[in-house]
C-alpha atoms as a PDB file:
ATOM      1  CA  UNK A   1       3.801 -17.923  -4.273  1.00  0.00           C
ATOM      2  CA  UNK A   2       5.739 -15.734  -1.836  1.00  0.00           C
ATOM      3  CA  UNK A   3       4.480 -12.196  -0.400  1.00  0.00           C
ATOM      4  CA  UNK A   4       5.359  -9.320  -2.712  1.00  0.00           C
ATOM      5  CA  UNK A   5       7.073  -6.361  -1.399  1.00  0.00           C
ATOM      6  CA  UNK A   6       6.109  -2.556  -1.900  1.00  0.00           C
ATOM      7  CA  UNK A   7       8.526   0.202  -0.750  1.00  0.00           C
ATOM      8  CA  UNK A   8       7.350   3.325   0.437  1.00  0.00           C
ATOM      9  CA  UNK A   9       8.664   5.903  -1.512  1.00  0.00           C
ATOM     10  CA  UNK A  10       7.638   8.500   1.622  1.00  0.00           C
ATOM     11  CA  UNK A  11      10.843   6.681   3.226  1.00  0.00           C
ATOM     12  CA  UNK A  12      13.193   7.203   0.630  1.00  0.00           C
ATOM     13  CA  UNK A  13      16.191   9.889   0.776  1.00  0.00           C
ATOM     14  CA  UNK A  14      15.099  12.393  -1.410  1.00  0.00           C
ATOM     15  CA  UNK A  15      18.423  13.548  -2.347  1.00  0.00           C
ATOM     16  CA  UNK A  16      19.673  10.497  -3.996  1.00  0.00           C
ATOM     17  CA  UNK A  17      16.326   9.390  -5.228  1.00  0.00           C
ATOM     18  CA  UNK A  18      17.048   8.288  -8.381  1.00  0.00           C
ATOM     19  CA  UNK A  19      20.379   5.653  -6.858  1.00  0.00           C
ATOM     20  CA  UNK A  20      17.104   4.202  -4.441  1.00  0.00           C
ATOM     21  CA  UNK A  21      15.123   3.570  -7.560  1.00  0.00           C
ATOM     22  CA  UNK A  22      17.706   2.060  -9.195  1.00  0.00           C
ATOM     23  CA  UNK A  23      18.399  -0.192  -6.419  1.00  0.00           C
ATOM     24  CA  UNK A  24      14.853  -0.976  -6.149  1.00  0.00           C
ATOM     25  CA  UNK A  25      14.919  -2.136  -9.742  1.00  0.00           C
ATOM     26  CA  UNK A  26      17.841  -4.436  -8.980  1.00  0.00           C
ATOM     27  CA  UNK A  27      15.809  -5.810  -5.948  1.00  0.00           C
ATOM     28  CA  UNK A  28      12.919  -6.657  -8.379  1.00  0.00           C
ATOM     29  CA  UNK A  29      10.172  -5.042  -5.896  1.00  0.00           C
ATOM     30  CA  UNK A  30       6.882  -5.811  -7.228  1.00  0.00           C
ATOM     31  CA  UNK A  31       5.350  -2.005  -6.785  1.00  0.00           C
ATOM     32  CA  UNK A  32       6.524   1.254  -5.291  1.00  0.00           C
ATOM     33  CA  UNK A  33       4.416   2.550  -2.489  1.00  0.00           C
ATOM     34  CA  UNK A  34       3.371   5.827  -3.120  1.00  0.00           C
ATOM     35  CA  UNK A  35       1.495   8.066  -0.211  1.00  0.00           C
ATOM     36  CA  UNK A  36      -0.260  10.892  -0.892  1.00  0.00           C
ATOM     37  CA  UNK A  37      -1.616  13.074   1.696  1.00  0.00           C
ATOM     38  CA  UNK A  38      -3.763  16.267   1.493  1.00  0.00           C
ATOM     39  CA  UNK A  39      -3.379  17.390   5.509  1.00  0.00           C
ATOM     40  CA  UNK A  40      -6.960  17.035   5.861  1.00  0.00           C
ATOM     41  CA  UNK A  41      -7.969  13.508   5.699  1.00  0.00           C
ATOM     42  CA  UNK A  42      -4.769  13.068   7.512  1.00  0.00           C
ATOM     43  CA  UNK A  43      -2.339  15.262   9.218  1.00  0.00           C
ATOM     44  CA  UNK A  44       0.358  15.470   6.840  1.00  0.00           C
ATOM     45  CA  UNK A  45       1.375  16.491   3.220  1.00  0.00           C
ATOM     46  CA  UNK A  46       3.035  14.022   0.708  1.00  0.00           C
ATOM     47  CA  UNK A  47       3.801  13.024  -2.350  1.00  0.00           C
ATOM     48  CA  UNK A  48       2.489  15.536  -5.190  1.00  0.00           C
ATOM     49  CA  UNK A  49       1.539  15.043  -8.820  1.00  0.00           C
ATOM     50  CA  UNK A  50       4.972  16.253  -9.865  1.00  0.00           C
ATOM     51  CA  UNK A  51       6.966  13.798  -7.542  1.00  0.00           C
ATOM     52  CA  UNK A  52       4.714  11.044  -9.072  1.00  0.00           C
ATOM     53  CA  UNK A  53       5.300  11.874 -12.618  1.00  0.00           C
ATOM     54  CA  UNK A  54       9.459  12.024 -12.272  1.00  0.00           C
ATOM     55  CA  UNK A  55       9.364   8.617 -10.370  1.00  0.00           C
ATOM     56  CA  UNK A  56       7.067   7.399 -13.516  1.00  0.00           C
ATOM     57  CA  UNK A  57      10.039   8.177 -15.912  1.00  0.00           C
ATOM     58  CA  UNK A  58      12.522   7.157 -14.306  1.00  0.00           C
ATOM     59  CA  UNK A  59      11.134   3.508 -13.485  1.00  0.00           C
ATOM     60  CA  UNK A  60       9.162   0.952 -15.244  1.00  0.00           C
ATOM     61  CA  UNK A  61       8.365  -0.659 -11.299  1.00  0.00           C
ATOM     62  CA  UNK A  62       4.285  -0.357 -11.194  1.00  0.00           C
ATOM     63  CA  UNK A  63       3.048   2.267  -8.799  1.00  0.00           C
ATOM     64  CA  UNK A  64       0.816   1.324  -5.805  1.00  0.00           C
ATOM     65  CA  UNK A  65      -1.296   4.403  -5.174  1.00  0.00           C
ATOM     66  CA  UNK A  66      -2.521   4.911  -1.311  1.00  0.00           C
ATOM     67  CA  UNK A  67      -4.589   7.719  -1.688  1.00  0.00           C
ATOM     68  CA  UNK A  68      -5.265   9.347   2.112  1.00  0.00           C
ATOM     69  CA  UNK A  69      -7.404  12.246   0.513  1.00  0.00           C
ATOM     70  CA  UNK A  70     -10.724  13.573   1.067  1.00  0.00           C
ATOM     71  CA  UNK A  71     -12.923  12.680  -2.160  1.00  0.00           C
ATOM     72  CA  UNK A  72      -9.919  11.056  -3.778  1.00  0.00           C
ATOM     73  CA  UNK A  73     -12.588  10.977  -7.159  1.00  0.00           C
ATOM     74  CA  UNK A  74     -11.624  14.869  -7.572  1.00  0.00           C
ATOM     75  CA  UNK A  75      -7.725  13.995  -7.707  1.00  0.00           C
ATOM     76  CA  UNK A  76      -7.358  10.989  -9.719  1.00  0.00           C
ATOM     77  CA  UNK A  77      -7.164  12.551 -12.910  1.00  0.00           C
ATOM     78  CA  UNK A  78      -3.822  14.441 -11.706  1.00  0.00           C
ATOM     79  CA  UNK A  79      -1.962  11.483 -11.414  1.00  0.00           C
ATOM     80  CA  UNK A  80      -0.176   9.070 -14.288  1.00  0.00           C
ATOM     81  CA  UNK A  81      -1.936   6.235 -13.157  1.00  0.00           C
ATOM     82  CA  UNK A  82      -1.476   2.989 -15.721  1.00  0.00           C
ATOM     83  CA  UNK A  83      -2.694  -0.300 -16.286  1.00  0.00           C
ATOM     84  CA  UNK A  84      -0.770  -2.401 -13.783  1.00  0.00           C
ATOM     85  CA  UNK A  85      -0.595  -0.236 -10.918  1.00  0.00           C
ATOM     86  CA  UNK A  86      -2.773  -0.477  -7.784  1.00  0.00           C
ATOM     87  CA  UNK A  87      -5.120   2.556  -6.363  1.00  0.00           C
ATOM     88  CA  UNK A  88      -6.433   2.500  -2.601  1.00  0.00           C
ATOM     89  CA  UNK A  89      -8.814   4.784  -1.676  1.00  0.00           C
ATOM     90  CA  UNK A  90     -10.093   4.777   2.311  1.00  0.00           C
ATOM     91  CA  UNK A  91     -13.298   3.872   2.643  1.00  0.00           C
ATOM     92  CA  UNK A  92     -14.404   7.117   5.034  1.00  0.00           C
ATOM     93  CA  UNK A  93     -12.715   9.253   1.861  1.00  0.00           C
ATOM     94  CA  UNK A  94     -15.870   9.469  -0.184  1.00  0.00           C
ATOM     95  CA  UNK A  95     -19.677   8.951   0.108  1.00  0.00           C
ATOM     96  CA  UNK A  96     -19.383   7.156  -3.454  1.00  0.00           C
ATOM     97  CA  UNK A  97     -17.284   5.028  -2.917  1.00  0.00           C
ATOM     98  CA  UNK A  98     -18.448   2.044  -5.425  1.00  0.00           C
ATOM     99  CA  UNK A  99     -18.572   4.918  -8.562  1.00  0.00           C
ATOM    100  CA  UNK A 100     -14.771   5.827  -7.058  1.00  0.00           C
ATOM    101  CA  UNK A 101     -13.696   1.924  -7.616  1.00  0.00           C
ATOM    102  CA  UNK A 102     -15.258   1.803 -10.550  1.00  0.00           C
ATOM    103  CA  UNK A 103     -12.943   5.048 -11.903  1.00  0.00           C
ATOM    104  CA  UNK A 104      -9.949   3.278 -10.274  1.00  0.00           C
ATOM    105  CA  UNK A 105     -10.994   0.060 -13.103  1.00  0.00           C
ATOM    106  CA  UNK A 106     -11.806   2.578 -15.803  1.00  0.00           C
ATOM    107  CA  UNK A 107      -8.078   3.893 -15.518  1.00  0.00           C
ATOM    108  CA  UNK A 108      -6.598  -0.117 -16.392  1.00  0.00           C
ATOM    109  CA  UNK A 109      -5.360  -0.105 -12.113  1.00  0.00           C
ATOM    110  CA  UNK A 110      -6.500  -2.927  -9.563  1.00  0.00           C
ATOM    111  CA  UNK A 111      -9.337  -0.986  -7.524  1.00  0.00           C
ATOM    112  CA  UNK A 112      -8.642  -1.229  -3.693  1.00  0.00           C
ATOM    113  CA  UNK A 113      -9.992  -0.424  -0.052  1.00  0.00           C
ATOM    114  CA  UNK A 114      -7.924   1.115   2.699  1.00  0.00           C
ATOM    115  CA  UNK A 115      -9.024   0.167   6.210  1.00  0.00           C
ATOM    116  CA  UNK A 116      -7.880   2.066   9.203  1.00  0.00           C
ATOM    117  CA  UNK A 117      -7.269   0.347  12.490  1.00  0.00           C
ATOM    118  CA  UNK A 118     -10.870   1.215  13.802  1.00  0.00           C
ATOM    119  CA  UNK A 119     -12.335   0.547  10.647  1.00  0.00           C
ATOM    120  CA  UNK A 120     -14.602  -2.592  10.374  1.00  0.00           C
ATOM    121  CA  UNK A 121     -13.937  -5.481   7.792  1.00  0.00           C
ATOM    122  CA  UNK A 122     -17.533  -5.306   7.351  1.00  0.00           C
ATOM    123  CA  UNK A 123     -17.192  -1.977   5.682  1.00  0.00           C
ATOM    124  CA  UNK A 124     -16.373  -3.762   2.778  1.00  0.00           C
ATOM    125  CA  UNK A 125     -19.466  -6.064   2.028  1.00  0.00           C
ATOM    126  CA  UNK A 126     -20.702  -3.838  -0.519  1.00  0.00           C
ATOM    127  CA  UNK A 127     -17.885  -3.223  -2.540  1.00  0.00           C
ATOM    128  CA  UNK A 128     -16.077  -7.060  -2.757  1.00  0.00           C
ATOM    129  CA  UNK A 129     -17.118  -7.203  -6.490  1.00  0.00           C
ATOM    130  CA  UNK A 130     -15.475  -3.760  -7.042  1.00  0.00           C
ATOM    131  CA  UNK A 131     -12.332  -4.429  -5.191  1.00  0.00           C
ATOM    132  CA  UNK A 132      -8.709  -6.655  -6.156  1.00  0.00           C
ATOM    133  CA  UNK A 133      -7.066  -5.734  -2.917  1.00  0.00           C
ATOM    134  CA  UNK A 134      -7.741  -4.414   0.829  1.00  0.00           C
ATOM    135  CA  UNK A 135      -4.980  -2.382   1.980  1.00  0.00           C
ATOM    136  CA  UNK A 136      -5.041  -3.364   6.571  1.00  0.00           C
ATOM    137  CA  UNK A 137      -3.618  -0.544   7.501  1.00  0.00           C
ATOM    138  CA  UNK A 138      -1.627  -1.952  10.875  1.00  0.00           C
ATOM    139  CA  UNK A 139      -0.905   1.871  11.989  1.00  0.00           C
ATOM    140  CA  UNK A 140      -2.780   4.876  12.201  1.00  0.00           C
ATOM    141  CA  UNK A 141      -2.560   6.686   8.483  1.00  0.00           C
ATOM    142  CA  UNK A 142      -0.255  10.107   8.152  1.00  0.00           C
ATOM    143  CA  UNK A 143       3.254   9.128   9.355  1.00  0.00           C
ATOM    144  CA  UNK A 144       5.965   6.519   9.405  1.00  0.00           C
ATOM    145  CA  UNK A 145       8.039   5.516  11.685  1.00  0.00           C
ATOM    146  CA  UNK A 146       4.718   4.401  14.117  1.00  0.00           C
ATOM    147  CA  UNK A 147       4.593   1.221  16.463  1.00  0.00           C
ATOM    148  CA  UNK A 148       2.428  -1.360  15.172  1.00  0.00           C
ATOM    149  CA  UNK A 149      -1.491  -1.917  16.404  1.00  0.00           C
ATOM    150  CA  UNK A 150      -1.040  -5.309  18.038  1.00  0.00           C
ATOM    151  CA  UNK A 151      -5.262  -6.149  17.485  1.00  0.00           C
ATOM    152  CA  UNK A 152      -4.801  -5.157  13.365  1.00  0.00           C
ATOM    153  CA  UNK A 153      -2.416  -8.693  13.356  1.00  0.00           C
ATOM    154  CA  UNK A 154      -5.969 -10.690  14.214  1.00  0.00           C
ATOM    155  CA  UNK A 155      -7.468  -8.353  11.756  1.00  0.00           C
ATOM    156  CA  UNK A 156      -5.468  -9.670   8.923  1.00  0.00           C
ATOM    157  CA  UNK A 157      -6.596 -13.285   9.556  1.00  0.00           C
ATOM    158  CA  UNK A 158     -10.183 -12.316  10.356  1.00  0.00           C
ATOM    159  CA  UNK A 159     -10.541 -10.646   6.815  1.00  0.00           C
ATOM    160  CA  UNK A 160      -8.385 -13.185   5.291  1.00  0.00           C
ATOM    161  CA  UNK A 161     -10.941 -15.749   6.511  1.00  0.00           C
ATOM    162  CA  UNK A 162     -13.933 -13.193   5.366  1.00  0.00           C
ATOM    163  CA  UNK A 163     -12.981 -13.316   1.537  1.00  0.00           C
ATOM    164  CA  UNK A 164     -12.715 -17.087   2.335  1.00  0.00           C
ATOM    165  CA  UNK A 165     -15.756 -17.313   3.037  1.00  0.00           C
ATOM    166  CA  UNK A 166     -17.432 -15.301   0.549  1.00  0.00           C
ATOM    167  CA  UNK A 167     -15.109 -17.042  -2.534  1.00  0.00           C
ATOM    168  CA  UNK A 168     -13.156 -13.712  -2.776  1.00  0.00           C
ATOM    169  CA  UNK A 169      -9.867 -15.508  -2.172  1.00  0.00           C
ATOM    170  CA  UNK A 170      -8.261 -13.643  -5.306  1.00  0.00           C
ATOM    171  CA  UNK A 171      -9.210 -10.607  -3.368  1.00  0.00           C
ATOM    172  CA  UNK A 172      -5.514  -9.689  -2.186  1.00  0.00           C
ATOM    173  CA  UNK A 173      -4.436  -7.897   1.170  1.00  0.00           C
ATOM    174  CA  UNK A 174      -1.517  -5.261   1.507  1.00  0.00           C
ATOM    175  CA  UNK A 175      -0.148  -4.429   5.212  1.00  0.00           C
ATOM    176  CA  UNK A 176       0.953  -0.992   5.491  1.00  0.00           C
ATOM    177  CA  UNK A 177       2.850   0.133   9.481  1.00  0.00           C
ATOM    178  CA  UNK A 178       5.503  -1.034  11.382  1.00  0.00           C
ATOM    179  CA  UNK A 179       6.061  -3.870   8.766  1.00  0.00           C
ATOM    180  CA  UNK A 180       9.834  -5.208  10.481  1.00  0.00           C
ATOM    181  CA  UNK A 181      11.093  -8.412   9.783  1.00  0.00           C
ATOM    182  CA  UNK A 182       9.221  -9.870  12.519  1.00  0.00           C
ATOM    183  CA  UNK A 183       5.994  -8.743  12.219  1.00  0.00           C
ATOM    184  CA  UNK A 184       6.000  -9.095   8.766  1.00  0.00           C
ATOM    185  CA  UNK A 185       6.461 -12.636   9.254  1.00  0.00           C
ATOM    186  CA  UNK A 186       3.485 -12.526  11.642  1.00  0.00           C
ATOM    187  CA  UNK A 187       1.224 -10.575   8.852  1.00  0.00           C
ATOM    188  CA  UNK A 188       2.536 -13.031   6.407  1.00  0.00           C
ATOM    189  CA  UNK A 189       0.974 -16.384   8.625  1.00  0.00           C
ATOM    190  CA  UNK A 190      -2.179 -13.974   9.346  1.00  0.00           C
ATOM    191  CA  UNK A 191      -2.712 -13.615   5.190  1.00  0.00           C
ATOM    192  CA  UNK A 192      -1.057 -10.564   4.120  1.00  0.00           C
ATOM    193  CA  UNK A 193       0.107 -11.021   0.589  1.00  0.00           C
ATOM    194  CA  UNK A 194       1.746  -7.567  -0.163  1.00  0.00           C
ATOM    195  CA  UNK A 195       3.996  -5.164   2.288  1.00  0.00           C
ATOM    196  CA  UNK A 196       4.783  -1.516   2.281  1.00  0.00           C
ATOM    197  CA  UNK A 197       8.403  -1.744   3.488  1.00  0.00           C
ATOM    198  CA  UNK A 198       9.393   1.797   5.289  1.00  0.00           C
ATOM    199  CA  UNK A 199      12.211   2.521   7.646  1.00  0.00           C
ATOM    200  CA  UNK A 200      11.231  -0.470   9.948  1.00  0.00           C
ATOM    201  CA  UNK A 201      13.001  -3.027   7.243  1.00  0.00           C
ATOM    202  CA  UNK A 202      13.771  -2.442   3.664  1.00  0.00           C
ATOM    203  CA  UNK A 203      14.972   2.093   4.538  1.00  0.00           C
ATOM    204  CA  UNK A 204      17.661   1.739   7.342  1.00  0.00           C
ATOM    205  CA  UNK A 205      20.214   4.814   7.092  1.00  0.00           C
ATOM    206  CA  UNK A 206      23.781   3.278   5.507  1.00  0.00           C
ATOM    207  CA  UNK A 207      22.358  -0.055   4.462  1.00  0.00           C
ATOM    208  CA  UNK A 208      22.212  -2.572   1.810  1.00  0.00           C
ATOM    209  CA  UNK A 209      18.693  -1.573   0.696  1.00  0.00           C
ATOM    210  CA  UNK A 210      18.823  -4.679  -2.488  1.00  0.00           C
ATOM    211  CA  UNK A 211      19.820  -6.890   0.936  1.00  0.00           C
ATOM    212  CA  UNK A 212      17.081  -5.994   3.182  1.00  0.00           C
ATOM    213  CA  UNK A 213      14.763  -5.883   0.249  1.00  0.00           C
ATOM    214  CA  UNK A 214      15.766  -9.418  -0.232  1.00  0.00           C
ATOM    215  CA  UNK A 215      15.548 -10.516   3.431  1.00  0.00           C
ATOM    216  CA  UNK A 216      12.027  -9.201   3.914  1.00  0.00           C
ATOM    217  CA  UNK A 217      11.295 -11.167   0.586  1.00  0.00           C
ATOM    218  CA  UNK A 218      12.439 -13.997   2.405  1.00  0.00           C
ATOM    219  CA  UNK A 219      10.885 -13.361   5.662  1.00  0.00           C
ATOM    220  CA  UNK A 220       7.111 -13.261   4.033  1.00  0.00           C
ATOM    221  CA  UNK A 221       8.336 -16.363   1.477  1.00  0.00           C
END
């Protein structure tokens, strides 16, 4: 089974939102990225309740939630979340961070961990029964457009090997920075099975975005 592909709706052009998300639908993306930022966990503000709620209406694509929020278990209830869609939720953003995952399940959404470049795999050890996907985050969190962290590539196989190990294979892993053609491929041979695509592939200015959706479909085949 080939990589799936997530678009980062942070990336989009506003103005002619609802011609991307049609597009998307004809490109048959598996989720639509969707970053929300409080300026506090991060330095920037996304993505608000009522952004989330139009995109809900106007697509049937499930929604991949990457919560970079301080106690994310406050703001959940804000947001249409459904069965189907994935949740991530960093795992410096709360001290409860198991009853948090466990809220995530309760709302029918996979459960996942963010990890920031600096933050250990081990981090994790607690949580794997709690968890259906680690998002690697292969930039620092709060803006696009970033160069990649070369050592997050070894990352990706050391955690891929990790679950392995543990018989958490099913456990998936989403890359989210810098995800180009190329090092998508790389992320894809390190383990990555899902990919935020942002202006580094799928969100080029003038472009075919149901072709480059396609290509980087190809590229992580």
């Amino acid at each position: 089974m080939g990589g799936k592909i997530a678009p980062s709706l942070m990336c989009a052009d506003f103005l002619h939102l609802e011609e991307t998300l049609s597009a998307l639908d004809r490109a048959s993306v598996d989720y639509l990225h969707i970053d929300i930022m409080d300026g506090a966990f991060v330095p920037n503000f996304t993505l608000g309740p009522d952004f989330v709620q139009a995109v809900r209406q106007a697509t049937r694509i499930p929604l991949d939630f990457h919560l970079m929020v301080d106690h994310p278990e406050r703001h959940l209830h804000l947001f249409p979340v459904r069965e189907g869609d994935i949740v991530s939720v960093h795992q410096e953003s709360t001290p409860h961070l198991q009853r948090t995952l466990q809220q995530i399940k309760s709302l029918g959404a996979s459960a996942s961990v963010a990890l920031n470049p600096a933050t250990s795999v081990l981090s994790i050890e607690d949580v794997l029964d709690d968890i259906d996907m680690i998002l690697v985050m292969t930039v620092n969190p709060g803006f696009a457009g970033q160069k990649l962290v070369p050592a997050t590539l070894q990352k990706i196989s050391r955690l891929r090997k990790y679950l392995e190990e543990r018989d958490c294979g099913h456990i998936e892993i989403e890359v989210d920075g810098n995800v180009s053609m190329e090092n998508a491929k790389k992320m894809r041979q390190a383990g990555a099975d899902i990919f935020v695509a942002g202006t580094s592939s799928v969100f080029k200015p003038g472009a075919d975005l149901v072709a480059l959706t396609q290509a980087l479909r190809e590229a992580v085949a």
